[in-house]
PDB file of N, CA and C in Angstrom:
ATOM      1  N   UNK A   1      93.241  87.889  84.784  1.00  0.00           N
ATOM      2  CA  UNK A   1      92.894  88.455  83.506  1.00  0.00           C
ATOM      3  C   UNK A   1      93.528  89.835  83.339  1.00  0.00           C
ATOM      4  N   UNK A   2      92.880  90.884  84.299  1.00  0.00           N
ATOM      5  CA  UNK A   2      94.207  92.186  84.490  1.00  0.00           C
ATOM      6  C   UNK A   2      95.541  92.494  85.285  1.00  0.00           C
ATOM      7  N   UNK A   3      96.011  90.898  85.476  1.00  0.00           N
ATOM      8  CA  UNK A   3      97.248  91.076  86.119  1.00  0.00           C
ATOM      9  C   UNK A   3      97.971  91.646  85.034  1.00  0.00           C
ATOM     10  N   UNK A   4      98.808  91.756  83.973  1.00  0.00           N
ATOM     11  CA  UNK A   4      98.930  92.647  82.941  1.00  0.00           C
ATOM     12  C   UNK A   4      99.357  93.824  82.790  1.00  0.00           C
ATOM     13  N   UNK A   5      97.767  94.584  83.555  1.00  0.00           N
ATOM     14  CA  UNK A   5      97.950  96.019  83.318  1.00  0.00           C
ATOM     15  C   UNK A   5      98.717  96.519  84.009  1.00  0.00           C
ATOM     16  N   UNK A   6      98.926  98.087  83.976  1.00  0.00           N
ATOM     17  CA  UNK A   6      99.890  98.481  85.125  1.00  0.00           C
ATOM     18  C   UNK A   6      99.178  99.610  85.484  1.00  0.00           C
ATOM     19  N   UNK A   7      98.282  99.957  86.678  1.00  0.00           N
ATOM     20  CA  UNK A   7      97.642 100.422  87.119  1.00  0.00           C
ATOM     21  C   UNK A   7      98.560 102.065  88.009  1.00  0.00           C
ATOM     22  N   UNK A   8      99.407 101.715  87.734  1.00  0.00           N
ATOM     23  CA  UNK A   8     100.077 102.865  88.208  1.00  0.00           C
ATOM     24  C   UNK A   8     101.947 102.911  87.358  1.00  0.00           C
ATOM     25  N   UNK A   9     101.893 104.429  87.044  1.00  0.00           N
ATOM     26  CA  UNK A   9     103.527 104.694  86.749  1.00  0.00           C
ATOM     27  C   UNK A   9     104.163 105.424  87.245  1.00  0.00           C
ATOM     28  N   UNK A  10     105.218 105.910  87.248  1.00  0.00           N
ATOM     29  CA  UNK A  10     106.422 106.411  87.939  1.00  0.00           C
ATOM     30  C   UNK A  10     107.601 107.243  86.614  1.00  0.00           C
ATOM     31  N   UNK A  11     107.598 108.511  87.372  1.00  0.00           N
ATOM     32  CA  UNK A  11     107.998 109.443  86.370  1.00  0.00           C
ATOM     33  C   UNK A  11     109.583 109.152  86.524  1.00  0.00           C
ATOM     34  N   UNK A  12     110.129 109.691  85.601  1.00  0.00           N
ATOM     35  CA  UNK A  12     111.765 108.995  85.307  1.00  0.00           C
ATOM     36  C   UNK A  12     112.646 109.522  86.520  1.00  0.00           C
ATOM     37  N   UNK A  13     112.379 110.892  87.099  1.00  0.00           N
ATOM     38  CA  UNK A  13     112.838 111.533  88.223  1.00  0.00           C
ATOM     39  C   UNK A  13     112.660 110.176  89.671  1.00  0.00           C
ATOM     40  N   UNK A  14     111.236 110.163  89.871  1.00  0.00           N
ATOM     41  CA  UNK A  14     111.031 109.405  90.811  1.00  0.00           C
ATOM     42  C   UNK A  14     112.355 108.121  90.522  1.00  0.00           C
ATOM     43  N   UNK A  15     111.888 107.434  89.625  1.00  0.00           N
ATOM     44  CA  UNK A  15     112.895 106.052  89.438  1.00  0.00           C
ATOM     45  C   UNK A  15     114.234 106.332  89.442  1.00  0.00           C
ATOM     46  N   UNK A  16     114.733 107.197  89.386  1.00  0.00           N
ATOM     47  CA  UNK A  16     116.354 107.756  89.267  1.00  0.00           C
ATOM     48  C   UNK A  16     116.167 107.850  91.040  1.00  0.00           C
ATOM     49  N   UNK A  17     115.518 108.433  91.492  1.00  0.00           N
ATOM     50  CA  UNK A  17     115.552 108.447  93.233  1.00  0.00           C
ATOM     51  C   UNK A  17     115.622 107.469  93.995  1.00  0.00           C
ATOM     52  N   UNK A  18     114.340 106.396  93.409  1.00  0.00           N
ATOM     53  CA  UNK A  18     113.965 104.937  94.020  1.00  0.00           C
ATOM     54  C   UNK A  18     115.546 104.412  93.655  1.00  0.00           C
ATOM     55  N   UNK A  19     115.983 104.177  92.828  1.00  0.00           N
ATOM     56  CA  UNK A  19     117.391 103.641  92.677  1.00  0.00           C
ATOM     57  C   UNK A  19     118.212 104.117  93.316  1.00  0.00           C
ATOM     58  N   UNK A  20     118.823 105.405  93.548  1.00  0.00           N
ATOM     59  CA  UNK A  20     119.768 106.408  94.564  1.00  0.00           C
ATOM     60  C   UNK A  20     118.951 105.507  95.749  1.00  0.00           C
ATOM     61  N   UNK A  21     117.927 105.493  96.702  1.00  0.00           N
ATOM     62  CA  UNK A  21     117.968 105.330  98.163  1.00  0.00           C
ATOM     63  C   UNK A  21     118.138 103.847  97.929  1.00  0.00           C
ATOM     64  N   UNK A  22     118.034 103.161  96.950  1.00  0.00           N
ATOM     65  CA  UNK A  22     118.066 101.574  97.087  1.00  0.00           C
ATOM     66  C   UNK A  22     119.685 101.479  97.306  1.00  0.00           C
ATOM     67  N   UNK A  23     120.406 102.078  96.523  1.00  0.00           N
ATOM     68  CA  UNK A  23     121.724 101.901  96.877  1.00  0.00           C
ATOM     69  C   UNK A  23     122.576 102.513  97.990  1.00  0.00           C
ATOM     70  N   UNK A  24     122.066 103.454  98.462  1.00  0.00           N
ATOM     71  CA  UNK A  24     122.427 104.669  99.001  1.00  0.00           C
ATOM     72  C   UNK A  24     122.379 103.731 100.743  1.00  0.00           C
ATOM     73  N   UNK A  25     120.908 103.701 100.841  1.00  0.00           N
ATOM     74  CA  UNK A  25     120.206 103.150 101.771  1.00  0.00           C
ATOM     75  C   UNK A  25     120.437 101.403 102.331  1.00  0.00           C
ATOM     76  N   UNK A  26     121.317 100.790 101.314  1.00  0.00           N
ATOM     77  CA  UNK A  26     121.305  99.554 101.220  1.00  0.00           C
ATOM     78  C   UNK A  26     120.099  98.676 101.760  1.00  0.00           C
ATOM     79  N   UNK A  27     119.199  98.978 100.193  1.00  0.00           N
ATOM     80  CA  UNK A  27     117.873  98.166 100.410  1.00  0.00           C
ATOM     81  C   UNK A  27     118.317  97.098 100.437  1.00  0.00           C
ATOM     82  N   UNK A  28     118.241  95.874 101.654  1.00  0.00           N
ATOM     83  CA  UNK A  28     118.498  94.093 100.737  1.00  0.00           C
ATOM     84  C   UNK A  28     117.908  93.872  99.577  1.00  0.00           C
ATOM     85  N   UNK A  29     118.708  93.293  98.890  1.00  0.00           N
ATOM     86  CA  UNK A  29     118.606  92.245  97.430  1.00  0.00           C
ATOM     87  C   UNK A  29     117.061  91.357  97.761  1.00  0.00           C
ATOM     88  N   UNK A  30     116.339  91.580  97.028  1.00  0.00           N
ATOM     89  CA  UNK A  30     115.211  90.921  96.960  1.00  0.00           C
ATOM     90  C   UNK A  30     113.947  91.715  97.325  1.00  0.00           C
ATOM     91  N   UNK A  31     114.644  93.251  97.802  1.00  0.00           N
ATOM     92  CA  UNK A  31     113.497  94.013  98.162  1.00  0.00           C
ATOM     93  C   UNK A  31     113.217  94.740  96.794  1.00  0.00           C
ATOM     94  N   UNK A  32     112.012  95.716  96.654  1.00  0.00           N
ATOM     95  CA  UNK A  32     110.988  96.184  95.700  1.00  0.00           C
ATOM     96  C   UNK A  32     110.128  96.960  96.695  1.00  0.00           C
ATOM     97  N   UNK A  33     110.542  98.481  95.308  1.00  0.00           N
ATOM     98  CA  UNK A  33     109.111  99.590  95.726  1.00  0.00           C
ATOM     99  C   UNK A  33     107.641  98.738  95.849  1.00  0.00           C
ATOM    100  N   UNK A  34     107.331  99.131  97.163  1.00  0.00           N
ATOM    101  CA  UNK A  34     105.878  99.176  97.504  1.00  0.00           C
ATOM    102  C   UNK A  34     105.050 100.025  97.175  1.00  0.00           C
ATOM    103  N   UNK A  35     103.742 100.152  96.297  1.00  0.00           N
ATOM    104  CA  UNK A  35     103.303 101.053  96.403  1.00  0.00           C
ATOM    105  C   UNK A  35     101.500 100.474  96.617  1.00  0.00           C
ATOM    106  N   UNK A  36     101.097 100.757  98.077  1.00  0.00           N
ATOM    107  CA  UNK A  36      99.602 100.412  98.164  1.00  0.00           C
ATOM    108  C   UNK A  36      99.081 101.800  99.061  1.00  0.00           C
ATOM    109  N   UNK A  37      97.941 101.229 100.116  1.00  0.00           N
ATOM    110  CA  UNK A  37      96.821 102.049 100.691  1.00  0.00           C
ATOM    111  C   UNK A  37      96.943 101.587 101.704  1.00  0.00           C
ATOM    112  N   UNK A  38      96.700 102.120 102.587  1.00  0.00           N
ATOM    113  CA  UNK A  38      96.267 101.860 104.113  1.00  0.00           C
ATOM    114  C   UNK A  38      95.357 103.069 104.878  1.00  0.00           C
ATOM    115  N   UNK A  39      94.876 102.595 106.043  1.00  0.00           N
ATOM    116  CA  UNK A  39      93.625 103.015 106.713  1.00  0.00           C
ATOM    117  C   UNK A  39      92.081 102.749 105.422  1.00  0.00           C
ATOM    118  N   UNK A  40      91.309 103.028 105.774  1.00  0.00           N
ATOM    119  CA  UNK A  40      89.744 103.302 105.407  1.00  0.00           C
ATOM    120  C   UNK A  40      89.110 104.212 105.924  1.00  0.00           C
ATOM    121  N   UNK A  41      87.851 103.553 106.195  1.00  0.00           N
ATOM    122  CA  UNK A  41      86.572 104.410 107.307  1.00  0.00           C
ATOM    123  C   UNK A  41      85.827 105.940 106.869  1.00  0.00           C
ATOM    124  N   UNK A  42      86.217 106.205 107.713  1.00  0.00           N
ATOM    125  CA  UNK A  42      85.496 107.942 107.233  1.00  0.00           C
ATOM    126  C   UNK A  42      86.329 108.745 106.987  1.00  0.00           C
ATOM    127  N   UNK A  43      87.992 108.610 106.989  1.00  0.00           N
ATOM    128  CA  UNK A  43      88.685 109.422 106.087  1.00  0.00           C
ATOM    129  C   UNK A  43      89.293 109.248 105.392  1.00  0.00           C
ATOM    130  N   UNK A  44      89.162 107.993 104.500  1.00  0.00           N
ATOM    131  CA  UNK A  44      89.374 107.349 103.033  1.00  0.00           C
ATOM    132  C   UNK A  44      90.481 106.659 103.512  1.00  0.00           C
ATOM    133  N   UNK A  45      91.414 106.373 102.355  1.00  0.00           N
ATOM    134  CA  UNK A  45      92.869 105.732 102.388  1.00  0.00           C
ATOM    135  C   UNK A  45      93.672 106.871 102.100  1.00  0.00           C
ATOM    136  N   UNK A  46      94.880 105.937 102.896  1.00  0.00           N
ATOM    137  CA  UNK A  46      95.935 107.203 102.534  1.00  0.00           C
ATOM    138  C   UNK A  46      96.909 105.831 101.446  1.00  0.00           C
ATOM    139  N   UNK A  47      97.572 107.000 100.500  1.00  0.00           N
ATOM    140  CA  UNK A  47      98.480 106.403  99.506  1.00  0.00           C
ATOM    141  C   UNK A  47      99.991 105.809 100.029  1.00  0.00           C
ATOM    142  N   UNK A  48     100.219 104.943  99.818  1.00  0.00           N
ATOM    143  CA  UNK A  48     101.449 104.342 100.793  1.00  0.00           C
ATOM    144  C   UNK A  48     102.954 104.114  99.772  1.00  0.00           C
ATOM    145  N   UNK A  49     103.728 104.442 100.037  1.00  0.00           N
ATOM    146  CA  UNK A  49     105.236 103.761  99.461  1.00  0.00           C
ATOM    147  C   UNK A  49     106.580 103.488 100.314  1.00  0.00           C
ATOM    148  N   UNK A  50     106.856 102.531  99.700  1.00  0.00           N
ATOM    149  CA  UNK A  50     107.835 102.227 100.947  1.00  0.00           C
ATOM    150  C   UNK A  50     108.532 100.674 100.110  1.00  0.00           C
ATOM    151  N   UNK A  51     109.446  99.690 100.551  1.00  0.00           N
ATOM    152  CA  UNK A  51     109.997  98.641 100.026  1.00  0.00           C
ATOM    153  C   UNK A  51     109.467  97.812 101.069  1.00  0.00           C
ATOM    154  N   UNK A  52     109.831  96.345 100.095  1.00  0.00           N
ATOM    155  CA  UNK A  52     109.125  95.403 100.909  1.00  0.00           C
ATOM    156  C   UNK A  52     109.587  94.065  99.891  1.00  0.00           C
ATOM    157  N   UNK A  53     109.576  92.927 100.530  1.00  0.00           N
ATOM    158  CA  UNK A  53     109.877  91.830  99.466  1.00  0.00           C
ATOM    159  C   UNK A  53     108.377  91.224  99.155  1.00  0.00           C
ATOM    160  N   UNK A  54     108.192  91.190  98.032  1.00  0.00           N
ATOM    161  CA  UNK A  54     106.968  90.392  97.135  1.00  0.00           C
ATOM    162  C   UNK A  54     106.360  89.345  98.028  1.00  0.00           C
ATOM    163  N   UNK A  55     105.020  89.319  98.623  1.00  0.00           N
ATOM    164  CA  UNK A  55     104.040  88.478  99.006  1.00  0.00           C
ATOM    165  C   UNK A  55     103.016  87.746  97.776  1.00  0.00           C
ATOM    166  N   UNK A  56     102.682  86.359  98.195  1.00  0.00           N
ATOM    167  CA  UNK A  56     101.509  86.048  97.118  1.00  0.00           C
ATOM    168  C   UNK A  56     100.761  86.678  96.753  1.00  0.00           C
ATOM    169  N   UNK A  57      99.583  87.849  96.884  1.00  0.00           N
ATOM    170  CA  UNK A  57      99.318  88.442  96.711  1.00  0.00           C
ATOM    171  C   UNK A  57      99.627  89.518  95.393  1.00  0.00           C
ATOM    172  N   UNK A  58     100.522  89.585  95.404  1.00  0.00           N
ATOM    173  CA  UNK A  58     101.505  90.589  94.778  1.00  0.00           C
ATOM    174  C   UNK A  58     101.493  90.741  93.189  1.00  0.00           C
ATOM    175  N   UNK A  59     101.446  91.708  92.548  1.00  0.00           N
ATOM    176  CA  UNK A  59     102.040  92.034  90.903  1.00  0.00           C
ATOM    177  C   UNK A  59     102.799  92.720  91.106  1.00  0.00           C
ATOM    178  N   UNK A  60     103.612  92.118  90.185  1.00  0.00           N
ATOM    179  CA  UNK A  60     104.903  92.970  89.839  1.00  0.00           C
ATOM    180  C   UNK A  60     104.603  93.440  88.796  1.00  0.00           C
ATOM    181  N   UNK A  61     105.452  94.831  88.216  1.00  0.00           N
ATOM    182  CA  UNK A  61     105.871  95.443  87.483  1.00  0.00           C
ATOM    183  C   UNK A  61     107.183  96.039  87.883  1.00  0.00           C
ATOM    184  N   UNK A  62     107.720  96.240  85.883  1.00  0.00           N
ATOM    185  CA  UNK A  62     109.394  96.880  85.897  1.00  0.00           C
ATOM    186  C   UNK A  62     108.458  97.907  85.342  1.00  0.00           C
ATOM    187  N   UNK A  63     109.234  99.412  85.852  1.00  0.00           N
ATOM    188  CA  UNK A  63     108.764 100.270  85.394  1.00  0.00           C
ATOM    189  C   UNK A  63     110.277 101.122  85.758  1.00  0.00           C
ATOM    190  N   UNK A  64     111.085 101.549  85.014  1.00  0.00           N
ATOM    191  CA  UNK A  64     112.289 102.190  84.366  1.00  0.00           C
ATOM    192  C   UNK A  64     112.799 101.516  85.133  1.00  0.00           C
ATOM    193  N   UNK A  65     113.283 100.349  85.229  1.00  0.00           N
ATOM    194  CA  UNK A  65     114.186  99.682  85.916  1.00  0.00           C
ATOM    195  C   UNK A  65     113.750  99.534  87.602  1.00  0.00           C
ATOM    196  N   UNK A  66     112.762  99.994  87.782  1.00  0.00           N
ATOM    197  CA  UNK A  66     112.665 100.157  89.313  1.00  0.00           C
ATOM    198  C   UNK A  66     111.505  98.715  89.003  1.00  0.00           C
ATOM    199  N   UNK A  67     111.713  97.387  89.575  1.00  0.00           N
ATOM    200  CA  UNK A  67     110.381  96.618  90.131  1.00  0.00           C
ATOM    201  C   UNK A  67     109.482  96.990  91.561  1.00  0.00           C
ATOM    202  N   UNK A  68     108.281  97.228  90.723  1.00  0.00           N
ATOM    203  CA  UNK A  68     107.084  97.765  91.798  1.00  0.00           C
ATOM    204  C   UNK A  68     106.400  97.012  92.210  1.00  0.00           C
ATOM    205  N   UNK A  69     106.101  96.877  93.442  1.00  0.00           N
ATOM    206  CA  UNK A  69     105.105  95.776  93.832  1.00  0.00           C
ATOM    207  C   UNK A  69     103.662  96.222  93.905  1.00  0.00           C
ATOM    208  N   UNK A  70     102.629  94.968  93.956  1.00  0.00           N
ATOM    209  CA  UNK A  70     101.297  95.925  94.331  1.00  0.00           C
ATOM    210  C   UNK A  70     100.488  95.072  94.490  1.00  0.00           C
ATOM    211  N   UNK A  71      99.661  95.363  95.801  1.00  0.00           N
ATOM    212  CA  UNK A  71      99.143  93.792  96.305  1.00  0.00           C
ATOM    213  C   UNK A  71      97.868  94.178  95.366  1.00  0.00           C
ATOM    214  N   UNK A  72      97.330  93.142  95.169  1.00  0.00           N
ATOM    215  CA  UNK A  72      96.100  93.157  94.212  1.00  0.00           C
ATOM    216  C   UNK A  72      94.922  93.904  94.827  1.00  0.00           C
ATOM    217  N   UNK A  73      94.678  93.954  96.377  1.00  0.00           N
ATOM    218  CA  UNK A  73      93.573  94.203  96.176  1.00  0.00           C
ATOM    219  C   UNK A  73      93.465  96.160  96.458  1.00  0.00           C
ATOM    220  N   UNK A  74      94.875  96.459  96.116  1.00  0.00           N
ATOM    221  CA  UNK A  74      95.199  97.728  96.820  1.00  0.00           C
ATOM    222  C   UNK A  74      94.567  98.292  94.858  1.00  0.00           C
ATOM    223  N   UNK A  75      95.329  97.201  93.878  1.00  0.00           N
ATOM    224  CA  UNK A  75      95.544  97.953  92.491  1.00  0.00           C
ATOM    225  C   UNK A  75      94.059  99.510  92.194  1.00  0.00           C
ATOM    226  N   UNK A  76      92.986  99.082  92.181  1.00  0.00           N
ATOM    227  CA  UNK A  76      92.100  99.869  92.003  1.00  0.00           C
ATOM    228  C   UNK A  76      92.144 100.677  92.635  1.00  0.00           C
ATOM    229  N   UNK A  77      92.790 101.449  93.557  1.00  0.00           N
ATOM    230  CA  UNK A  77      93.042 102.766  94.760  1.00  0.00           C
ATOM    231  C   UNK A  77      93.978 103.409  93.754  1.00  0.00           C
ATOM    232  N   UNK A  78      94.956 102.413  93.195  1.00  0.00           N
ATOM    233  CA  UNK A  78      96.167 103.109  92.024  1.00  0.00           C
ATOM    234  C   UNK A  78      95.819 103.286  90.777  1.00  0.00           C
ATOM    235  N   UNK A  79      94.836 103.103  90.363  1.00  0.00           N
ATOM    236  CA  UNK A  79      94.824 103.268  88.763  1.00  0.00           C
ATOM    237  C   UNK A  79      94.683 104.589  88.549  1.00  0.00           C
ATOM    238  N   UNK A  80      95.402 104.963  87.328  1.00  0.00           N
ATOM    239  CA  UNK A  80      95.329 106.470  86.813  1.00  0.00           C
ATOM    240  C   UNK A  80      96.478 107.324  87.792  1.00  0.00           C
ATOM    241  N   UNK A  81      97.035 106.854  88.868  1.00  0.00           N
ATOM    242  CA  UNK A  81      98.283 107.505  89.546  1.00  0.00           C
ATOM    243  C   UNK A  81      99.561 107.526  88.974  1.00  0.00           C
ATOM    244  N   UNK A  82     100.211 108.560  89.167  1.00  0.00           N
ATOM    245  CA  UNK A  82     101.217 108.401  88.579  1.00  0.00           C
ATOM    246  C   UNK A  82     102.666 108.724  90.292  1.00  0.00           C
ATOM    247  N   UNK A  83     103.557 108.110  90.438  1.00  0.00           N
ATOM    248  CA  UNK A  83     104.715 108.536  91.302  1.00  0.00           C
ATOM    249  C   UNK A  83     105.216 109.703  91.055  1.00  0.00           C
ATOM    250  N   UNK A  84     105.900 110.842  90.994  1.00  0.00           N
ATOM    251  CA  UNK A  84     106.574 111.716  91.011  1.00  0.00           C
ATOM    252  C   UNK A  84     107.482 111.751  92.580  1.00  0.00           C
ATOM    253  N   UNK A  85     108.874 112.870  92.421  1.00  0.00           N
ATOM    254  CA  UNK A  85     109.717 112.885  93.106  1.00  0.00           C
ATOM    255  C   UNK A  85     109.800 114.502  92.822  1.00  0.00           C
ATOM    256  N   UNK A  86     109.448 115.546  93.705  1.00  0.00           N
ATOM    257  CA  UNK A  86     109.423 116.596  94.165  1.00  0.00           C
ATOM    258  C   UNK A  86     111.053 116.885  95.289  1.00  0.00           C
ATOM    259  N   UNK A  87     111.614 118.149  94.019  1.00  0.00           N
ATOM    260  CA  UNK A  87     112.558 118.630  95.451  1.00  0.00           C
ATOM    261  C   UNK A  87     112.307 120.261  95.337  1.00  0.00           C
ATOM    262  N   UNK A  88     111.982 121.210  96.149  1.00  0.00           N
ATOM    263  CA  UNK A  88     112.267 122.162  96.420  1.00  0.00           C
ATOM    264  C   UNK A  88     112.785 122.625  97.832  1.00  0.00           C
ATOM    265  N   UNK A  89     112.568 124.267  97.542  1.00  0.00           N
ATOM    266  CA  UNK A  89     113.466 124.595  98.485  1.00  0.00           C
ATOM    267  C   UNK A  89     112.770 124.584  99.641  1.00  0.00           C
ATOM    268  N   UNK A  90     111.308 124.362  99.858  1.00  0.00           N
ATOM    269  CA  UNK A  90     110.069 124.260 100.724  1.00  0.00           C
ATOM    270  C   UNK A  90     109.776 122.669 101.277  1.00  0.00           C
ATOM    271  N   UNK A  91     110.222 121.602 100.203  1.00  0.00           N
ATOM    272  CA  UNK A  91     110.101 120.043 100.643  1.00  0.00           C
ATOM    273  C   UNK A  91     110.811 119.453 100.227  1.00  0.00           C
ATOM    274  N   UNK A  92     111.201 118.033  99.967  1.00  0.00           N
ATOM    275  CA  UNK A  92     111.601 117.601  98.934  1.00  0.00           C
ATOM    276  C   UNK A  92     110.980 115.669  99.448  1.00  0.00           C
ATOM    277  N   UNK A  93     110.444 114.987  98.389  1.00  0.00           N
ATOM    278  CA  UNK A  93     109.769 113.554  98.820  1.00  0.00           C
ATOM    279  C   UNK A  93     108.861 113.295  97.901  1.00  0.00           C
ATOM    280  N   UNK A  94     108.647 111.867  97.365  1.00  0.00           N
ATOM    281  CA  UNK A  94     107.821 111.397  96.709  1.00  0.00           C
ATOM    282  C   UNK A  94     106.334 112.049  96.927  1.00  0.00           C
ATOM    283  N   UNK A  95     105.184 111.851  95.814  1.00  0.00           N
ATOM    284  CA  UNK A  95     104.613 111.768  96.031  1.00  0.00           C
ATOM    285  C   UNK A  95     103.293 111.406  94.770  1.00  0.00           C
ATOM    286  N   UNK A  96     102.058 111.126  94.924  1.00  0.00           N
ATOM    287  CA  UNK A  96     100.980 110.617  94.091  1.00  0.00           C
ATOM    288  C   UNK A  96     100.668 111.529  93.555  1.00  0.00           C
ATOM    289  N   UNK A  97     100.099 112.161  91.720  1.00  0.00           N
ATOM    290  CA  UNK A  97      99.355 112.458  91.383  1.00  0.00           C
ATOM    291  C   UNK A  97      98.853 111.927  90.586  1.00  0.00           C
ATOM    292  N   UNK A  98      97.237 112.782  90.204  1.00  0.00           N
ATOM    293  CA  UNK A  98      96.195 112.185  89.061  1.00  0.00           C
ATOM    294  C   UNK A  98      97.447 112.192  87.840  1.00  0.00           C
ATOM    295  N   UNK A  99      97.400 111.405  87.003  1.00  0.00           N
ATOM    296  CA  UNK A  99      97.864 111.363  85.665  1.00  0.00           C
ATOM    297  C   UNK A  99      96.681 111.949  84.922  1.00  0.00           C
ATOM    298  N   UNK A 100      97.113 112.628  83.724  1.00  0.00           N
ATOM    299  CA  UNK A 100      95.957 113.332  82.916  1.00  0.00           C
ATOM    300  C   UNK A 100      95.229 112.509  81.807  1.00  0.00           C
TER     301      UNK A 100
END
């Protein structure tokens, strides 16, 4: 019923990046941004990204040309997130914030 929605987006910077390391990096053909959760317990989840090829599980979304994957039961950890791609002269790497 909410396969549909898109529980998470990705700012145009980020997707201009995800594309640079896909090519750069020579992701194989058939791979797709990951974006879920891992760990639990007593110090929550941590936010995860990384590529991966599509499991049953899985929704897709195109979001600026970049296809995102997202296993279903991760989606509710992502809603209201948005991707960003941070470079300064202190870091430079993806990362999650609240969308407003």
């Amino acid at each position: 019923m909410f396969d549909n929605l898109q529980p998470v987006t990705i700012t145009p910077r980020a997707a201009q990046e995800v594309m640079s390391i896909m090519r750069t990096k020579n992701i194989p053909e058939g791979y797709a941004l990951r974006l879920g959760v891992k760990g639990g317990g007593c110090g929550g989840v941590s936010l995860i990204i990384g590529f991966d090829k599509q499991k049953p599980n899985d929704l897709s979304y195109q979001i600026d040309g970049v296809t995102v994957l997202v296993d279903k039961k991760h989606t509710m950890y992502l809603i209201g997130k948005k991707v960003d791609f941070y470079e300064g002269a202190d870091a430079k790497g993806f990362m999650f914030v609240e969308m407003p």
